[in-house]
Protein backbone atom coordinates (compact mmCIF):
# COMPACT_ATOMS: atom_id res chain seq x y z
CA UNK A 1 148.84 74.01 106.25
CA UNK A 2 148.35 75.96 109.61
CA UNK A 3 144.62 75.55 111.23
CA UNK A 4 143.49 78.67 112.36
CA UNK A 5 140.29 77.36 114.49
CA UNK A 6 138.28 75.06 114.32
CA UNK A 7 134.09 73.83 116.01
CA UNK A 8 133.69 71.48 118.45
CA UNK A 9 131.38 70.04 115.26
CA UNK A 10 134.91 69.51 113.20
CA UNK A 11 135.94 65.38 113.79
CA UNK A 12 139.24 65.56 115.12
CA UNK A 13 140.10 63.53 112.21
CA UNK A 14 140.15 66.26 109.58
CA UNK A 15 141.44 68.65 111.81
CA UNK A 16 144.72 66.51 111.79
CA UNK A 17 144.51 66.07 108.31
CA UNK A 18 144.71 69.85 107.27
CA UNK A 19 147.81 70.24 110.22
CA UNK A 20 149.67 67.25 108.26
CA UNK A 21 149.02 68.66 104.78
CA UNK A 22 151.02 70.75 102.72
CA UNK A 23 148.18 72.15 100.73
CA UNK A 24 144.41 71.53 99.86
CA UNK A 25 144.95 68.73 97.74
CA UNK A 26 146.59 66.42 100.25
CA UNK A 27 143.55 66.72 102.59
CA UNK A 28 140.80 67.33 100.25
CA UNK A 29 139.30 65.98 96.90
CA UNK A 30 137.77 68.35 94.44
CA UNK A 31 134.22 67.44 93.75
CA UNK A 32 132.88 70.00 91.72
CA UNK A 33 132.54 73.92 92.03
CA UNK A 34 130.05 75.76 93.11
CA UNK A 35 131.04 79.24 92.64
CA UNK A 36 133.97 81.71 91.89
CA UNK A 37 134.52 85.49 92.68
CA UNK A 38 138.01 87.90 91.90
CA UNK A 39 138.90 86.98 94.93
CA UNK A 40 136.95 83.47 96.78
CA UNK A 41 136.30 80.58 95.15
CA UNK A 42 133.35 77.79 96.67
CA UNK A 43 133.75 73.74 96.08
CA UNK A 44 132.36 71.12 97.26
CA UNK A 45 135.24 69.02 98.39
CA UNK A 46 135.53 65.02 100.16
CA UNK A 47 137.79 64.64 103.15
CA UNK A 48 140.23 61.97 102.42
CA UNK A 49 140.65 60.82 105.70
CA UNK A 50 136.83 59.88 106.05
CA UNK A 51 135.01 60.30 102.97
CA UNK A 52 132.67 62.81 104.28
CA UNK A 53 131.33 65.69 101.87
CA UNK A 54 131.96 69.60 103.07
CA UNK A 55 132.19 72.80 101.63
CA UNK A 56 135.50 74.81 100.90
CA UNK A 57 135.19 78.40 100.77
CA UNK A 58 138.94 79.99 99.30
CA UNK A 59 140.25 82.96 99.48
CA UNK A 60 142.88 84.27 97.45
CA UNK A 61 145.56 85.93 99.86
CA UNK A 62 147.16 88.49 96.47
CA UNK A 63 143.59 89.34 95.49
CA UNK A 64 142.30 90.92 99.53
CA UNK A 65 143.10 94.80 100.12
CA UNK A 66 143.62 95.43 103.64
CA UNK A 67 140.19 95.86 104.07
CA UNK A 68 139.35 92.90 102.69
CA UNK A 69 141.66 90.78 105.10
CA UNK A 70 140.34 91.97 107.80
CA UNK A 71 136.42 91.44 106.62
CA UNK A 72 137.71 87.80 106.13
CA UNK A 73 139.13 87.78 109.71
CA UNK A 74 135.19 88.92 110.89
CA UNK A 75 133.60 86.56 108.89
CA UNK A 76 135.60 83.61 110.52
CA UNK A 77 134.96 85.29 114.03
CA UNK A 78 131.12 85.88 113.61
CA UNK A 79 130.52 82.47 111.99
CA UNK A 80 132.62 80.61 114.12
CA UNK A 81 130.70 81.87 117.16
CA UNK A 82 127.44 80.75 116.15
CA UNK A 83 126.25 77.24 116.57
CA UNK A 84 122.59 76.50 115.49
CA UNK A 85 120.33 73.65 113.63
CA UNK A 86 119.56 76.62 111.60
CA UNK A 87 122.60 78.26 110.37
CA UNK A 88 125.44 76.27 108.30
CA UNK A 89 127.88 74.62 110.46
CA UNK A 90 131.37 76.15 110.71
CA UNK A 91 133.97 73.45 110.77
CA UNK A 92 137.40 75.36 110.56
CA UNK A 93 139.19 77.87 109.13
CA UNK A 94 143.29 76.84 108.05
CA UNK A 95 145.63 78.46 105.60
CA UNK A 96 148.60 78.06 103.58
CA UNK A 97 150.80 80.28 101.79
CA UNK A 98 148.25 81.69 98.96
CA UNK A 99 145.05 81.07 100.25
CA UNK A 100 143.01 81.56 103.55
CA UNK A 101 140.24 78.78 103.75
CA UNK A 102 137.00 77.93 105.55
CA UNK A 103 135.70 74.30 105.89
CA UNK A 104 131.59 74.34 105.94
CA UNK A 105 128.92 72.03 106.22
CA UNK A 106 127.30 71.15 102.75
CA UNK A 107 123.75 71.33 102.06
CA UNK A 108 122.48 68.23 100.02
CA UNK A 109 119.24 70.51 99.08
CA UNK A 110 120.91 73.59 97.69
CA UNK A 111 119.63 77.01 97.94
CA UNK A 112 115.99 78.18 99.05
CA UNK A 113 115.48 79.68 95.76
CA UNK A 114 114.65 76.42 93.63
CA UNK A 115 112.26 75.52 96.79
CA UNK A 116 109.97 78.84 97.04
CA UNK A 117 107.32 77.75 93.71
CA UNK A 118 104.22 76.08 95.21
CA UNK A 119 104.61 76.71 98.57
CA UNK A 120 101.20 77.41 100.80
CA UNK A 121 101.18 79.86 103.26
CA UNK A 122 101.63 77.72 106.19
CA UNK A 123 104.59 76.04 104.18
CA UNK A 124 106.29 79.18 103.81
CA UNK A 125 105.77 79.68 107.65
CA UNK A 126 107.13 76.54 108.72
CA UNK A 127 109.93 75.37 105.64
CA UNK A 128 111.53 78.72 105.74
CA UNK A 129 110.14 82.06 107.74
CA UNK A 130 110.69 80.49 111.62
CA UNK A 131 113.80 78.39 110.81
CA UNK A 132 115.29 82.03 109.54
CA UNK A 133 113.56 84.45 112.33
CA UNK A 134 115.21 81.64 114.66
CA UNK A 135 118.98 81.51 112.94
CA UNK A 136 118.17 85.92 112.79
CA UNK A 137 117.83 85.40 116.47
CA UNK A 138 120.71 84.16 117.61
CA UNK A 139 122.54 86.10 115.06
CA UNK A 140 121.15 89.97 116.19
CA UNK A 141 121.03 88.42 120.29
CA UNK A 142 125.09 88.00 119.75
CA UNK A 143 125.08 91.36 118.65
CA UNK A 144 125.69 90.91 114.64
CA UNK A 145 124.02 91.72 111.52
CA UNK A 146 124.23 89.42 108.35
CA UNK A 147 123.50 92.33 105.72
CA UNK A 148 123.31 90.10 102.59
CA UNK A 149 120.01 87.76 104.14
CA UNK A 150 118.50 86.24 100.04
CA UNK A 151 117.28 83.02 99.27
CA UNK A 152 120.54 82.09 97.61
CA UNK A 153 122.16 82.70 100.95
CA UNK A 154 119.63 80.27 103.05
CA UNK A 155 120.44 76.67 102.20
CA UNK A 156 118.56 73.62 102.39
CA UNK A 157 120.09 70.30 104.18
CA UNK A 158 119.19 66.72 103.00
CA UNK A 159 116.54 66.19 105.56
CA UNK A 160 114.83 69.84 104.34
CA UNK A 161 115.97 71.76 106.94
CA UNK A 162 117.03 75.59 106.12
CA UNK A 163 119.91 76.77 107.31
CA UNK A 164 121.41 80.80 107.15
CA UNK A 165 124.64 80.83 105.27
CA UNK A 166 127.38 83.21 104.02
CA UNK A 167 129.01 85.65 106.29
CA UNK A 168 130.82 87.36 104.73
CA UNK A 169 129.64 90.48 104.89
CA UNK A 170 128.16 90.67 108.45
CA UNK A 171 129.19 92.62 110.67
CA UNK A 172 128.99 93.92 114.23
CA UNK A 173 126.28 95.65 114.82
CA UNK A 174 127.52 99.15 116.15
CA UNK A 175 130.66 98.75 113.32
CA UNK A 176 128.81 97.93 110.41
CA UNK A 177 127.46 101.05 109.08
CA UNK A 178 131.19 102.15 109.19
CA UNK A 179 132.98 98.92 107.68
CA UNK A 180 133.34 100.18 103.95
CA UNK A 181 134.10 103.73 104.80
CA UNK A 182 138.02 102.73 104.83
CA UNK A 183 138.08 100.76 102.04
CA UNK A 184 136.04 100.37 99.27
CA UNK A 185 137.06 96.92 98.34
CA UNK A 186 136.22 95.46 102.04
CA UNK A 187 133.14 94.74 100.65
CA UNK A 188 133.79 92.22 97.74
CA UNK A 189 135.25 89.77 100.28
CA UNK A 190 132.18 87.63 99.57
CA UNK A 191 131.01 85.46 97.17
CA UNK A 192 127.64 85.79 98.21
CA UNK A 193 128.22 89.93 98.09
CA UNK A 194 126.93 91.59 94.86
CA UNK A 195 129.74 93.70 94.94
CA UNK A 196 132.62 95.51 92.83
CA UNK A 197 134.37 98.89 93.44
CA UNK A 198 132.28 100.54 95.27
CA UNK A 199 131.53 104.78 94.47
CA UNK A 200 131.37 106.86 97.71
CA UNK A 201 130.20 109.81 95.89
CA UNK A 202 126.57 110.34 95.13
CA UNK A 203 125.85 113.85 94.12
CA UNK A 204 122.13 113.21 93.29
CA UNK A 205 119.48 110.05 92.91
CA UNK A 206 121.20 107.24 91.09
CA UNK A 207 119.88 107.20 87.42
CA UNK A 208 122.01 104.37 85.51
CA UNK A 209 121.73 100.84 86.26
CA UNK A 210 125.78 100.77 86.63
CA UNK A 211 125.42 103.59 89.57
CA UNK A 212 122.57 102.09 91.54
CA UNK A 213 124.21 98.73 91.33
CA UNK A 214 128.02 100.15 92.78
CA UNK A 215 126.19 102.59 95.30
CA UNK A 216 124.98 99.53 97.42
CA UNK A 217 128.15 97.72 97.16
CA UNK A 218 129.21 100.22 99.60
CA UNK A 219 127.00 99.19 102.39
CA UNK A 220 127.24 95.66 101.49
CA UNK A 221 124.28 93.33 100.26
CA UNK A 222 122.68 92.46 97.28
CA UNK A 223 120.41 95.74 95.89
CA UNK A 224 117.40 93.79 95.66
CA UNK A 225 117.33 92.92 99.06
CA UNK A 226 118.31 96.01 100.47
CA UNK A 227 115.66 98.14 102.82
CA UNK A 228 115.16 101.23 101.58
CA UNK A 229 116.83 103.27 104.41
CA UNK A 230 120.13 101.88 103.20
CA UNK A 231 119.25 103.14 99.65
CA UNK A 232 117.71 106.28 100.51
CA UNK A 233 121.36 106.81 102.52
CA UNK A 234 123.66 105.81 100.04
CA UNK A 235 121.93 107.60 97.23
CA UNK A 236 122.13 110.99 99.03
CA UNK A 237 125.20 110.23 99.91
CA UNK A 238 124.47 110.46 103.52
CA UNK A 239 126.44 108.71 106.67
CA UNK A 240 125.10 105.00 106.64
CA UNK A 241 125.38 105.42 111.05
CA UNK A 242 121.84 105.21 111.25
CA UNK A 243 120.72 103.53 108.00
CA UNK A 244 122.47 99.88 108.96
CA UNK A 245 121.49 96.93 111.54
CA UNK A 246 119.33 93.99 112.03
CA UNK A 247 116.58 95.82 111.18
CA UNK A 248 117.92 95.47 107.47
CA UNK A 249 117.81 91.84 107.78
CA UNK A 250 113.90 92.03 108.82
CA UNK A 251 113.08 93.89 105.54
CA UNK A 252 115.15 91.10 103.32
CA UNK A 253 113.30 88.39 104.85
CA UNK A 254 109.86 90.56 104.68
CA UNK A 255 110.58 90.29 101.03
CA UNK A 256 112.20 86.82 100.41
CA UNK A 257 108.15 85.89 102.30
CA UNK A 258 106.17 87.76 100.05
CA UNK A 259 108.09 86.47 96.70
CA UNK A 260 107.07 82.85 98.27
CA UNK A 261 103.76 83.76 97.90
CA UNK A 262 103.46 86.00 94.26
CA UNK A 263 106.48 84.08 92.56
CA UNK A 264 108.24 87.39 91.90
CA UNK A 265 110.19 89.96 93.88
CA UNK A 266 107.52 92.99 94.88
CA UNK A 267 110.02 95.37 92.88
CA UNK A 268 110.23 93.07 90.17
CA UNK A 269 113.22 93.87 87.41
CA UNK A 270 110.89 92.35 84.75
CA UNK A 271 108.60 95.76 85.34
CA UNK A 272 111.32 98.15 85.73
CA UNK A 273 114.19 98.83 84.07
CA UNK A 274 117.17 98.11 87.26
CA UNK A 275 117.58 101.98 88.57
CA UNK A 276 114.21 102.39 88.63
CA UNK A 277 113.64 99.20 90.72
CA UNK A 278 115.96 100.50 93.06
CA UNK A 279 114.57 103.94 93.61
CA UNK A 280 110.89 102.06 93.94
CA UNK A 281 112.26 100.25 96.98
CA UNK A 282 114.05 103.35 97.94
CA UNK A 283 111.46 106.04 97.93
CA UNK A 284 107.96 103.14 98.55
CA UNK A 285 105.97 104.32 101.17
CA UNK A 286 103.96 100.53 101.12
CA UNK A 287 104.48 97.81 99.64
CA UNK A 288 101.20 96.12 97.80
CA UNK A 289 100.09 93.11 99.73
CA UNK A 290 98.37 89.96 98.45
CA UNK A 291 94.60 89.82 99.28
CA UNK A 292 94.48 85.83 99.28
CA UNK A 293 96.40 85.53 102.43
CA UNK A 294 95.39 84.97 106.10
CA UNK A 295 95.08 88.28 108.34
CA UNK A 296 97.34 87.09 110.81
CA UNK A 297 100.29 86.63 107.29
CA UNK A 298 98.83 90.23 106.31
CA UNK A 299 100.03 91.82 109.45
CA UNK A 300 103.13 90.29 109.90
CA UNK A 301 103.93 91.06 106.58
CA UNK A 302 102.88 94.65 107.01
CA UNK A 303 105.30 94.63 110.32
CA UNK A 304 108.43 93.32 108.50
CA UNK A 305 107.85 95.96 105.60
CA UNK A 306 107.40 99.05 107.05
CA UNK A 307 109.77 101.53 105.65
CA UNK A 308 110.45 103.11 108.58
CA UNK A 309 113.05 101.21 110.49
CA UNK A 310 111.90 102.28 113.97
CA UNK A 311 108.55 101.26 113.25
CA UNK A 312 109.66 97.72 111.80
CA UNK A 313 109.75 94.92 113.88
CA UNK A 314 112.63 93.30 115.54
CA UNK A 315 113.29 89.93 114.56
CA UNK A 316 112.15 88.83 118.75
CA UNK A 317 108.91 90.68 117.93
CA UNK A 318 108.39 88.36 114.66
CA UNK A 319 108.84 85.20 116.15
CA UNK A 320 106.29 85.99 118.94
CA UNK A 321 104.06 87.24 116.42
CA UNK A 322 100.59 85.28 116.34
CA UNK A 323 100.70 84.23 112.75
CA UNK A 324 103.64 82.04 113.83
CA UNK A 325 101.34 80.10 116.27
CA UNK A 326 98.86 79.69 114.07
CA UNK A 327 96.58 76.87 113.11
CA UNK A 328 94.84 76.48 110.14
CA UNK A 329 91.55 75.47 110.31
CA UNK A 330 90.90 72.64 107.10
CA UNK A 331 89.13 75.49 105.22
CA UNK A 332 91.80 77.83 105.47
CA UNK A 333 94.79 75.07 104.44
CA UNK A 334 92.24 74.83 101.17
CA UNK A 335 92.06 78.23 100.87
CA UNK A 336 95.59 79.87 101.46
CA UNK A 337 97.01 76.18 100.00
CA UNK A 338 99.14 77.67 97.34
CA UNK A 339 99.00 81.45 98.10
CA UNK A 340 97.73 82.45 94.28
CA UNK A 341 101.92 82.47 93.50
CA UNK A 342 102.22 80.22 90.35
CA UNK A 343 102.98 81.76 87.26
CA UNK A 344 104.85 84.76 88.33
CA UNK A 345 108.20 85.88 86.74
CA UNK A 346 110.61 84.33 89.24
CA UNK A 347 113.39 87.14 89.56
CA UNK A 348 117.15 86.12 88.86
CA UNK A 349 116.57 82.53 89.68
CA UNK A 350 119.95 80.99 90.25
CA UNK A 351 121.62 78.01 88.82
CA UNK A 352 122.93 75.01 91.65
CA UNK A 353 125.42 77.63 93.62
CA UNK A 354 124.55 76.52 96.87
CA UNK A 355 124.01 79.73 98.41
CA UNK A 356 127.23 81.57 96.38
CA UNK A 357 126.65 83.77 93.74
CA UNK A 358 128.91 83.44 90.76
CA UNK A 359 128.79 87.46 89.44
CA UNK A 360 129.82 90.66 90.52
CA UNK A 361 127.76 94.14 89.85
């Protein structure tokens, strides 16, 4: 197999290993899968020169449109440039003669989903909101957005740290709202992108489920998480120049915080039928706020969910934000200690993918 790159993380070890095989299997052991897509498949795979535990992402070289090559290509150059506690460790990238592989750090504690139930509002702070603002950071500072930011796509190590995960759809920043205008299938490169064929042509506001759910596979995400200026763009069929960037990230991790504390997503599927829930997010002009949190949760919330992107914070302007600072007095750990969340319809609450999804929209 031919190594592409590797991390200064990557033991040298395994790094000789992949040069000397002749595929997967003479380097790697099978453990178990975690997820499959048309064209990527996820494992969890031991190195048999050491033992250790990793992740293998795999794509399939017949199954990539041009598009999707080169979105494969970005995903190894954004990833492989970031090195933080708080984002999944690239190891390498290597290939053979069907398949184009990454090598990944695995995380013992799957994804954040299965952790969010019970959480009180200073746990959400600390477990989850500043060890994502912080991996965001160094993410938008480099100049990228991650455009698919979910719980299933924030992973949770052994020792309980989170860690961002899954690039494969980010993108540069001043490219991205222009990386599925060429091809349609440059999207699906991901297993953690809720994506098929993708329609470019949206006469009107999407009114089937199977509509709203290929519209946003054009700009990349998962619809659920999407802000509603990307929405609002693709459903009037309007450029997507000045509907995508980091700012889309702030409004995906504005909601993953305020399903910690209700237990369901604020457009929940379990109230709507799916277009509709799309359109809500589209077309909200607030979105309803808890009144058992702190003030200082209230506003930050109310900054990370303001429809209008200009007016939303930037990720810099979170993390400085006072209600990350904050100490709780005893009475208000008693009071905000589990946020009022428990018994809430959890939406689409995933099985053990580690961060992958396993279905296409």
């Amino acid at each position: 197999m031919q190594l592409l790159c590797s991390s200064t993380a990557c033991p040298q070890e395994i790094c000789t290993a992949i040069e000397e095989a002749s595929c997967l299997s003479d380097a790697f052991e099978t453990c178990r899968p975690l997820a499959y897509h048309s064209d990527c498949y996820v494992s969890v795979a031991r190195c048999k020169c050491n033992g250790s535990e990793l992740v293998v992402k795999a794509y399939l070289r017949d199954q990539l449109s041009p598009g999707a090559r080169q979105q494969v290509q970005t995903e190894i150059d954004i990833h492989s440039s970031l090195q933080h506690p708080n984002i999944v460790q690239f190891l390498a990238a290597f290939e053979d003669y069907a398949r184009v592989y990454l090598l990944l750090e695995y995380a013992a504690g799957g994804d954040l989903r299965k952790h969010l139930q019970g959480l009180s509002e200073c746990r959400i702070r600390d477990f989850f909101i500043a060890p994502v603002l912080q991996a965001l950071n160094v993410l938008h500072n480099k100049g990228f957005s991650h455009r698919d930011l979910k719980p299933e796509n924030c992973l949770v190590s052994g020792s309980e740290t989170v860690k961002l995960a899954d690039f494969g759809l980010a993108q540069p920043t001043h490219i991205a709202e222009d990386a599925c205008a060429t091809d349609s299938d440059s999207c699906a490169v991901s297993v953690g992108c809720s994506s098929g064929s993708g329609s470019r042509s949206m006469d009107s506001e999407c009114s089937t489920s199977s509509r709203a759910s290929a519209v946003i596979c054009t700009a990349g995400g998962t619809p659920l998480y999407a802000a509603p200026e990307v929405l609002r763009a693709m459903f009037r069929n309007h450029g997507m120049q000045n509907a995508v960037g980091p700012k889309n990230d702030v409004w995906a991790l504005g909601v993953m915080a305020l399903e910690a504390v209700t237990g369901c997503h604020p457009f929940s599927p379990d109230h709507y039928h799916y277009e509709n829930v799309l359109y809500s997010i589209a077309h909200c002009t607030k979105v309803n706020l808890p009144g058992n949190i702190s003030h200082e949760f209230t506003d930050w919330l109310e900054q990370a969910l303001n429809r209008d992107p200009s007016q939303r914070a930037t990720v810099a302007e979170l993390l400085s934000h006072p209600w990350l600072s904050k100490k709780y007095t005893p009475e208000e750990q008693a009071r905000f200690s589990r946020c009022g969340q428990q018994g809430g319809p959890a939406l689409h609450a995933g099985g053990d993918n580690f961060g992958f999804d396993c279905w296409e929209y």
